[in-house]
Protein backbone atom coordinates (compact mmCIF):
# COMPACT_ATOMS: atom_id res chain seq x y z
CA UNK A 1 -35.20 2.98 34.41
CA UNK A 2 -32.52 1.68 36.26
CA UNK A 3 -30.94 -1.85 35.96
CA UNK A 4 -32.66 -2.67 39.38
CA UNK A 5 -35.87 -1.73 38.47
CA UNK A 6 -36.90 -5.27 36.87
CA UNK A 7 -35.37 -7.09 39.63
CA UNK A 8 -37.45 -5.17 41.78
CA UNK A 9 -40.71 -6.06 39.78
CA UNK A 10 -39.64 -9.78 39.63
CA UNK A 11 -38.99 -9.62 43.56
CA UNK A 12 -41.86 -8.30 44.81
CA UNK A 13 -43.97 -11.10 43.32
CA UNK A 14 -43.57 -14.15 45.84
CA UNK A 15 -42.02 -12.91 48.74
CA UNK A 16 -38.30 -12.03 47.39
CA UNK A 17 -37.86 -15.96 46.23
CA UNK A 18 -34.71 -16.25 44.52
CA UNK A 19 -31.53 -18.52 43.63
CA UNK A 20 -28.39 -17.41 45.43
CA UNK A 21 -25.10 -19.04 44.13
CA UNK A 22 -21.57 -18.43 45.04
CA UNK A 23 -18.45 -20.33 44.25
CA UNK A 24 -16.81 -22.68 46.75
CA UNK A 25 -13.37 -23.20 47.31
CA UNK A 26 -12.74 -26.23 44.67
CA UNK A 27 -14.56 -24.41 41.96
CA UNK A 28 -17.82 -26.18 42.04
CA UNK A 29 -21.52 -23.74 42.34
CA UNK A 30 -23.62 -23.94 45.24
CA UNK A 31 -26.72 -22.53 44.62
CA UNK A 32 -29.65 -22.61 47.88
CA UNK A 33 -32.98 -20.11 47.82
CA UNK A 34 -33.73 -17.37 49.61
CA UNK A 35 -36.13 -13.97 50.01
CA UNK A 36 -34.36 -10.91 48.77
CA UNK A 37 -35.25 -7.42 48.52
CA UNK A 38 -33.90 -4.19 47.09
CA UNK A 39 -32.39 -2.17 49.69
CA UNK A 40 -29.96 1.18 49.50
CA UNK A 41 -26.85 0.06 50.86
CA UNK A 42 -26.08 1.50 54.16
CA UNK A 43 -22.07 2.52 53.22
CA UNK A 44 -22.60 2.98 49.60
CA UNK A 45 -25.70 4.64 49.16
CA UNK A 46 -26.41 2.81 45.82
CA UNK A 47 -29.47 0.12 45.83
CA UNK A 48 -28.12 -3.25 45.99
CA UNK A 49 -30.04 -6.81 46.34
CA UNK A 50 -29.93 -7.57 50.22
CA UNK A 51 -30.76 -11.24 52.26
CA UNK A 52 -30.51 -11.99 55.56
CA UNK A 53 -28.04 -15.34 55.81
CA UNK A 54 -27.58 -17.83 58.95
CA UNK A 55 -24.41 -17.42 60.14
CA UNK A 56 -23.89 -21.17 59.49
CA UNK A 57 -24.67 -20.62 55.74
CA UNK A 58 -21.52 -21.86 52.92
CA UNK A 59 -22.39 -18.84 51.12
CA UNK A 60 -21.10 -16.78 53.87
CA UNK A 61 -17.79 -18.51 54.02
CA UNK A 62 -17.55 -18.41 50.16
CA UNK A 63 -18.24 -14.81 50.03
CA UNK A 64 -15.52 -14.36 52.46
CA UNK A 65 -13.29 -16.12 50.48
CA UNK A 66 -13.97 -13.76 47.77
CA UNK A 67 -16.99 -15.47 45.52
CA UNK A 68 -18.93 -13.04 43.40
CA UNK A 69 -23.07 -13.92 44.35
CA UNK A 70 -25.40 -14.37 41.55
CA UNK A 71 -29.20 -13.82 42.36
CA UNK A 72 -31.20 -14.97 39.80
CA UNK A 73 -35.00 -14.83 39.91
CA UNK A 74 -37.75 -16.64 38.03
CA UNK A 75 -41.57 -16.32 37.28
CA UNK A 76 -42.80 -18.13 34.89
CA UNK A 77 -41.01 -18.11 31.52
CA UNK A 78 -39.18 -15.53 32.65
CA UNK A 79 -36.44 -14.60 34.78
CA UNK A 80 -33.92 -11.72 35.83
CA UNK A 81 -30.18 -12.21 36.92
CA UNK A 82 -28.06 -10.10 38.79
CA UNK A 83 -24.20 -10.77 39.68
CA UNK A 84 -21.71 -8.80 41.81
CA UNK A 85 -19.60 -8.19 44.42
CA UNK A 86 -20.74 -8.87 47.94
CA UNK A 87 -20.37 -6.95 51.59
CA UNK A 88 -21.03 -9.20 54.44
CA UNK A 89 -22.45 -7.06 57.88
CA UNK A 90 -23.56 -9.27 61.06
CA UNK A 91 -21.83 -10.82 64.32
CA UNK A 92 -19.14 -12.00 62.18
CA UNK A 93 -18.04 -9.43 59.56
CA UNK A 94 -17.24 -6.07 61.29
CA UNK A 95 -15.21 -4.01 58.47
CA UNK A 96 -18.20 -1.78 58.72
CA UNK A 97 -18.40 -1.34 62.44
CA UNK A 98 -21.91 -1.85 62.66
CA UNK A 99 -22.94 -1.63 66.31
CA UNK A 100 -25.66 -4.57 67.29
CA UNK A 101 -28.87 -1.60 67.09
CA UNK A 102 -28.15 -0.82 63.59
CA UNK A 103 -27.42 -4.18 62.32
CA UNK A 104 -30.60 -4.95 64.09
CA UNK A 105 -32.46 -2.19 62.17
CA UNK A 106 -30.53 -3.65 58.49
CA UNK A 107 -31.60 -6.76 59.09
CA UNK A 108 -35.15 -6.14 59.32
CA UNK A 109 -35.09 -3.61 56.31
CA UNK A 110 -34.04 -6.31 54.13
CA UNK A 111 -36.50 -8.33 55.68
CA UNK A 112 -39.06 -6.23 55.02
CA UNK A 113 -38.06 -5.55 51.56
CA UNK A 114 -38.19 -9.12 50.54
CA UNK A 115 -41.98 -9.02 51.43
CA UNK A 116 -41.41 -10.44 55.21
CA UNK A 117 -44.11 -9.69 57.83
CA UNK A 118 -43.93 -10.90 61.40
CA UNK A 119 -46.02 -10.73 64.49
CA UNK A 120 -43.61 -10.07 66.86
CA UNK A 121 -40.45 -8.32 65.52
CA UNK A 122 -38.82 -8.97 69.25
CA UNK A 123 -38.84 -12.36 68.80
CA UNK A 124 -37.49 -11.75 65.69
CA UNK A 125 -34.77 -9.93 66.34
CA UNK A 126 -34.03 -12.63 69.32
CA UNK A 127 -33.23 -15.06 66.58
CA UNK A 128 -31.07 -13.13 64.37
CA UNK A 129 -29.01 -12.90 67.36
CA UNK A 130 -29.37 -16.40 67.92
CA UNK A 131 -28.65 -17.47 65.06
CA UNK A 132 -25.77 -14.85 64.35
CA UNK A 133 -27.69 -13.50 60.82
CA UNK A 134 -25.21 -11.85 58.98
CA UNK A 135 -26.62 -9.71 55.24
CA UNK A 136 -25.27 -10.09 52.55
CA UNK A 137 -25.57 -6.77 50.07
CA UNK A 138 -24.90 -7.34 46.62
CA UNK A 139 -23.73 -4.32 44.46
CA UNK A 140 -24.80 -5.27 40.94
CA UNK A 141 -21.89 -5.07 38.43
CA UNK A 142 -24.41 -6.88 35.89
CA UNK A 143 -28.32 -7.41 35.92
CA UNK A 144 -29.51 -9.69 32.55
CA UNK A 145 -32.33 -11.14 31.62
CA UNK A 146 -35.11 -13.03 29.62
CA UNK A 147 -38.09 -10.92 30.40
CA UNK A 148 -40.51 -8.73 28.90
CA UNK A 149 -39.20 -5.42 29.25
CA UNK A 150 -35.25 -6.74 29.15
C-alpha cells in the first residue's frame, strides 16, 4: 500500500476537503481549506496531492518563497497528514513551460480528482483564466496519521 493510499481514502469522502498550511515570511502558519485530489504529477510521474489555487492566494506567494505545504485531512476522529515540497504551474509560474491547453487540461484533472463536477467545463475553464488559477502539486516527503489503518 503506498503512503498515498490513505490520503486517497480520506479524500474521496467530502469532496477533497482539506487544511492547507504554508509558512509566511515572519514565521507565523497560515492555514485556509481547500478540495484536493491525488493526481500523478505531470513532470515527475510520482502521485502527489494536487489543488487548484487563485492566483491571489498567500499560499502561492509563500510557496514561492520556499514554504513546505502541509495538507492535513480530517473525518471524524480521525485524520491523515501529508507534508512536502511544492511545484507551482499556472499563468504565473512557468519553470515547467506549460502551454495554456495543458495547464487547462491539469487544472481540471485535479479538479476532478478532488470530487469536482461542473455543468459547463467552458465556463470553467473561463474562470481559471480569469482568475489566473495556478496548482499547486505537493510531492509527499512525509504522510502521518491517526487513523485506522495508520
Amino acid at each position: 500500500m503506498s503512503d498515498l493510499d490513505d490520503v486517497k481514502t480520506f479524500l474521496a469522502d467530502e469532496t477533497g476537503l482539506a487544511t492547507i498550511s504554508t509558512v509566511q515570511a515572519d514565521g507565523r502558519v497560515l492555514s485556509s481549506v481547500a478540495n484536493c485530489g491525488v493526481i500523478v504529477h505531470p513532470i515527475t510521474g510520482t502521485e502527489c496531492v494536487a489543488l487548484v489555487s487563485m492566483g491571489s492566494a498567500g499560499r502561492l506567494k509563500h510557496v514561492r518563497r520556499g514554504s513546505e505545504v502541509t495538507i492535513a485531512i480530517r473525518r471524524g476522529w480521525n485524520w491523515v497528514a501529508v507534508t512536502g515540497k511544492a511545484d507551482l504551474i499556472g499563468p504565473d509560474d512557468q519553470e515547467h513551460s506549460f502551454d495554456p491547453e495543458r495547464l487547462r487540461l491539469l487544472l481540471r484533472e485535479i479538479y476532478l480528482a478532488a470530487g469536482g463536477q461542473h455543468d459547463d467545463f467552458d465556463q470553467y475553464d473561463q474562470e481559471m483564466v480569469r482568475s489566473r488559477r495556478a496548482a499547486i502539486l505537493v510531492a509527499p516527503s512525509r504522510v502521518i496519521g491517526n487513523h485506522p489503518s495508520g
